[in-house]
Every structure is written in C-alpha cells, then in structure tokens.
N, C-alpha and C. Protein backbone atom coordinates (compact mmCIF):
# COMPACT_ATOMS: atom_id res chain seq x y z
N UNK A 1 182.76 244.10 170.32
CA UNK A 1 181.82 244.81 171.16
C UNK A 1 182.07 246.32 171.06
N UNK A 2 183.14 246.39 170.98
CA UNK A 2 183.50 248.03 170.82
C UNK A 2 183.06 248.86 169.46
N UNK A 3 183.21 247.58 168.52
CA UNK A 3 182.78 248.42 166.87
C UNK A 3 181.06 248.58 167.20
N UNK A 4 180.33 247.78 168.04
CA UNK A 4 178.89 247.69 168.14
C UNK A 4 178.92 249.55 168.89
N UNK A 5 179.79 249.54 169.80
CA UNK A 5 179.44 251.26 170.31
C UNK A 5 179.91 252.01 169.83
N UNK A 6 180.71 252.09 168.82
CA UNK A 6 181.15 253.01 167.48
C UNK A 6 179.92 252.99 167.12
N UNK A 7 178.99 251.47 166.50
CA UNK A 7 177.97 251.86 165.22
C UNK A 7 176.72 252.82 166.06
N UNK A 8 176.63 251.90 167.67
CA UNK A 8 175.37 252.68 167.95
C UNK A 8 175.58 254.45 168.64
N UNK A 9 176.79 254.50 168.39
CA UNK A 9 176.96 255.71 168.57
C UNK A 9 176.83 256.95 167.29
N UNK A 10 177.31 256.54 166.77
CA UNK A 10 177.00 256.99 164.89
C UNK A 10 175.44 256.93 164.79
N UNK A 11 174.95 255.62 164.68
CA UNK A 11 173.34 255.86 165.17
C UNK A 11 172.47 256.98 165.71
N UNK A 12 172.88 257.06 166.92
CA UNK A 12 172.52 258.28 167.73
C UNK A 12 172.64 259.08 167.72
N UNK A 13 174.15 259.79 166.86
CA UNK A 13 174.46 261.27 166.22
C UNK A 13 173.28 260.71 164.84
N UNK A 14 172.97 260.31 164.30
CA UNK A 14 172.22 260.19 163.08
C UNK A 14 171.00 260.78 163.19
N UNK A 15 170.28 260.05 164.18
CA UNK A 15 169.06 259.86 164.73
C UNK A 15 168.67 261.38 165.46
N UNK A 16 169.73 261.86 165.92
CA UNK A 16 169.63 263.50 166.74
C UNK A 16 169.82 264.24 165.97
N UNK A 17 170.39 264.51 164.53
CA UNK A 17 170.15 264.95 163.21
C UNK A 17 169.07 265.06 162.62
N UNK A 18 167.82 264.36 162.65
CA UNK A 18 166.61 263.59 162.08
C UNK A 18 165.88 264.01 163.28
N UNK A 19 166.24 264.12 164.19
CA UNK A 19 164.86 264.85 164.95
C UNK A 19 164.42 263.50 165.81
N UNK A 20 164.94 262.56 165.79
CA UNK A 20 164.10 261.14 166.46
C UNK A 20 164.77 261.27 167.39
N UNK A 21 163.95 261.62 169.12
CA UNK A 21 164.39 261.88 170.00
C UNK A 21 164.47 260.55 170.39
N UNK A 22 163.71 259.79 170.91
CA UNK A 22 163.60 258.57 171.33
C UNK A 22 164.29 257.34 171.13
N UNK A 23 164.72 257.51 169.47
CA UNK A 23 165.49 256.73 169.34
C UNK A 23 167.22 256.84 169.39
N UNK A 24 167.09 258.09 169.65
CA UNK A 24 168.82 258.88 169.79
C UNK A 24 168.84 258.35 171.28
N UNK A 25 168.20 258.52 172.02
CA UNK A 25 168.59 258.77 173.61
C UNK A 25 168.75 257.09 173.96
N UNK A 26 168.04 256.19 172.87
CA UNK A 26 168.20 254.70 173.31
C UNK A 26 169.68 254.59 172.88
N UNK A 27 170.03 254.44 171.47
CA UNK A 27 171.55 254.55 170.70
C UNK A 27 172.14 254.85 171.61
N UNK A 28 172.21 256.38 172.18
CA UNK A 28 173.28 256.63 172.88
C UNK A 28 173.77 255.89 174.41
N UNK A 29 172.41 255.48 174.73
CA UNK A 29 172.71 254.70 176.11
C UNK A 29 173.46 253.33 176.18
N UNK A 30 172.80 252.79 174.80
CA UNK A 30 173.46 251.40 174.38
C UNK A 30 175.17 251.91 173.70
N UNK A 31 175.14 252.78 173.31
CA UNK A 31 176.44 253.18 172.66
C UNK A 31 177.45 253.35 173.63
N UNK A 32 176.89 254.21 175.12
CA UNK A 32 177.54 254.63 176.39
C UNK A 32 178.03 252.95 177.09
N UNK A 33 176.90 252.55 177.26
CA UNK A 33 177.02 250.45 177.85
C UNK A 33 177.90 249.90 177.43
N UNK A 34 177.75 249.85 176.24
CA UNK A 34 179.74 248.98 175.35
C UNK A 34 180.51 249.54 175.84
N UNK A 35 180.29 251.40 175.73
CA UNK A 35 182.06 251.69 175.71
C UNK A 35 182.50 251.65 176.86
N UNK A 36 181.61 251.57 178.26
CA UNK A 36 181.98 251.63 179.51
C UNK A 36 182.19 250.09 179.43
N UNK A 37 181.08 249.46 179.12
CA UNK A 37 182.04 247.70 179.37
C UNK A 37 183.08 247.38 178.84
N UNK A 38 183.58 248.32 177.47
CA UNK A 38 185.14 247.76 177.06
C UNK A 38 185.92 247.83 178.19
N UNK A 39 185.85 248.94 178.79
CA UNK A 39 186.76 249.71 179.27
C UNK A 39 186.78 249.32 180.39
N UNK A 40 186.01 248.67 180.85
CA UNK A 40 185.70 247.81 182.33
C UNK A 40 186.86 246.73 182.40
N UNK A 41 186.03 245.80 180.88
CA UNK A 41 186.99 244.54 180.86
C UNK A 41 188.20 244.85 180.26
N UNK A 42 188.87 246.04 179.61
CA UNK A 42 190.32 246.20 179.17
C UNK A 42 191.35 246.19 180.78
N UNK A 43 190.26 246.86 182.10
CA UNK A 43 190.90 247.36 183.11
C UNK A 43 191.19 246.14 183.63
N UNK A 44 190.39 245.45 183.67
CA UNK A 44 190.09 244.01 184.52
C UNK A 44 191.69 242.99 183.63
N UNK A 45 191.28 242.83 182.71
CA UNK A 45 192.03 241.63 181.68
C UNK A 45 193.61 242.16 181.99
N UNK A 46 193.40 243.62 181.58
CA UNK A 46 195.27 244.22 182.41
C UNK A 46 195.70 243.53 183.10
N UNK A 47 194.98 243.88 184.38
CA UNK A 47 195.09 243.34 185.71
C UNK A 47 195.66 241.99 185.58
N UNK A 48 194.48 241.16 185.44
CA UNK A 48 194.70 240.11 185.36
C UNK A 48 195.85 239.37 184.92
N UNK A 49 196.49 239.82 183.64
CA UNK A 49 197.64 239.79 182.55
C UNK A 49 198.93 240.17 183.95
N UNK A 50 198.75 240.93 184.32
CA UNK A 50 199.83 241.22 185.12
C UNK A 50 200.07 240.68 186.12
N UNK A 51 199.25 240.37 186.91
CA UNK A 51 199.31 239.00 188.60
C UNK A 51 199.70 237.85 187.53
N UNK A 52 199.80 237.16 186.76
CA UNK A 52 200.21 236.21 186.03
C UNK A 52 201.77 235.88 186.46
N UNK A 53 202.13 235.15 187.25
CA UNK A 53 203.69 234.62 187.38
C UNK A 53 203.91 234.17 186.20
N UNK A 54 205.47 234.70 185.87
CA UNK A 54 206.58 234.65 184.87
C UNK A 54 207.30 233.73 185.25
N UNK A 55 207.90 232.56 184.40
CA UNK A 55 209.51 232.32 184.71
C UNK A 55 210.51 232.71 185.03
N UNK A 56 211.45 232.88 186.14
CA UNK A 56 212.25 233.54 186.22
C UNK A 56 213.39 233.37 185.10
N UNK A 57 213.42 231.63 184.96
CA UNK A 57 215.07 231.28 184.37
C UNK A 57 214.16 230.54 183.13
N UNK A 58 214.35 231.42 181.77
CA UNK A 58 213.47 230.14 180.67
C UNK A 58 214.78 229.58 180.07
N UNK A 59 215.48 228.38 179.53
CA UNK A 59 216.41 227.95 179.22
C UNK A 59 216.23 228.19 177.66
N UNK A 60 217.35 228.49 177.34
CA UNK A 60 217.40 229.61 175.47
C UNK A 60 217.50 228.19 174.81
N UNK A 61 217.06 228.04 174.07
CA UNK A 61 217.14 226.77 172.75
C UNK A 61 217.90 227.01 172.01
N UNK A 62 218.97 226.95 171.44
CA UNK A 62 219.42 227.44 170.27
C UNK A 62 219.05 226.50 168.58
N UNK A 63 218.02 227.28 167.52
CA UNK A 63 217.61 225.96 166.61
C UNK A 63 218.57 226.02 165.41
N UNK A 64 219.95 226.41 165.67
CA UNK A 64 220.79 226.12 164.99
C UNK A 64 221.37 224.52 165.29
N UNK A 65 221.38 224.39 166.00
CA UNK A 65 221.95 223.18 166.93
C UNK A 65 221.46 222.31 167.08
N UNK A 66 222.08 221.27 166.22
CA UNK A 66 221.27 219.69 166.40
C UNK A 66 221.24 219.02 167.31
N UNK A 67 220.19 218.04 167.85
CA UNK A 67 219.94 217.57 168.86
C UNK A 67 220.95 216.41 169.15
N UNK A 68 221.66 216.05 170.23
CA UNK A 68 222.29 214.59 170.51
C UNK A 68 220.96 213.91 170.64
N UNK A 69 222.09 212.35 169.95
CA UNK A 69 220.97 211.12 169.77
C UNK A 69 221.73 210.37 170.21
C-alpha cells in the first residue's frame, strides 16, 4: 500500500509538470490517503505488538542434547 503512494505520488509530481491540474490534485490526494493510512496502521499494529503478553520464564532447549527415551 505504501509503494501505491510512492507511485501516485510520482504521478502527481508528473502530472503538475504537464500542466494537468485535475489530474495532479486527484494523485496527490490518493497519494496523501495511503501515506496517512500507512502510518495510521504502523501506529496502531505497534501498539498492538506491544500490549501482547510475553513469557516470563521460556525454558532454553539445548539441540545439542539428546533426548531420554
């Protein structure tokens, strides 16, 4: 989603080069929409990632060490 507001942002510098008002001011709005929704859901997913309970005690495996049978 983010390379989509790279392209339509490139777009819209293109398009405002070329004189196409109409279609620059759409690009850039759609270009502005991604990059604010990345940045929405990067804030959110953080979050989220972080309230996530950890193990306190994980018990170490060692895979040198063969199993009793």
């Amino acid at each position: 989603m983010l390379k989509w507001g790279f392209v339509f942002l490139l777009l819209a510098v293109a398009s405002g080069l070329f004189g196409v008002a109409v279609s620059d001011a759409a690009s850039f709005a759609l270009a502005q929409l991604l990059f604010f929704g990345n940045v929405v859901l990067f804030v959110v997913f953080t979050l989220l990632g972080a309230m996530v309970p950890r193990p306190l005690d994980v018990p170490h495996r060692d895979p040198t060490r063969q199993r009793d049978r």
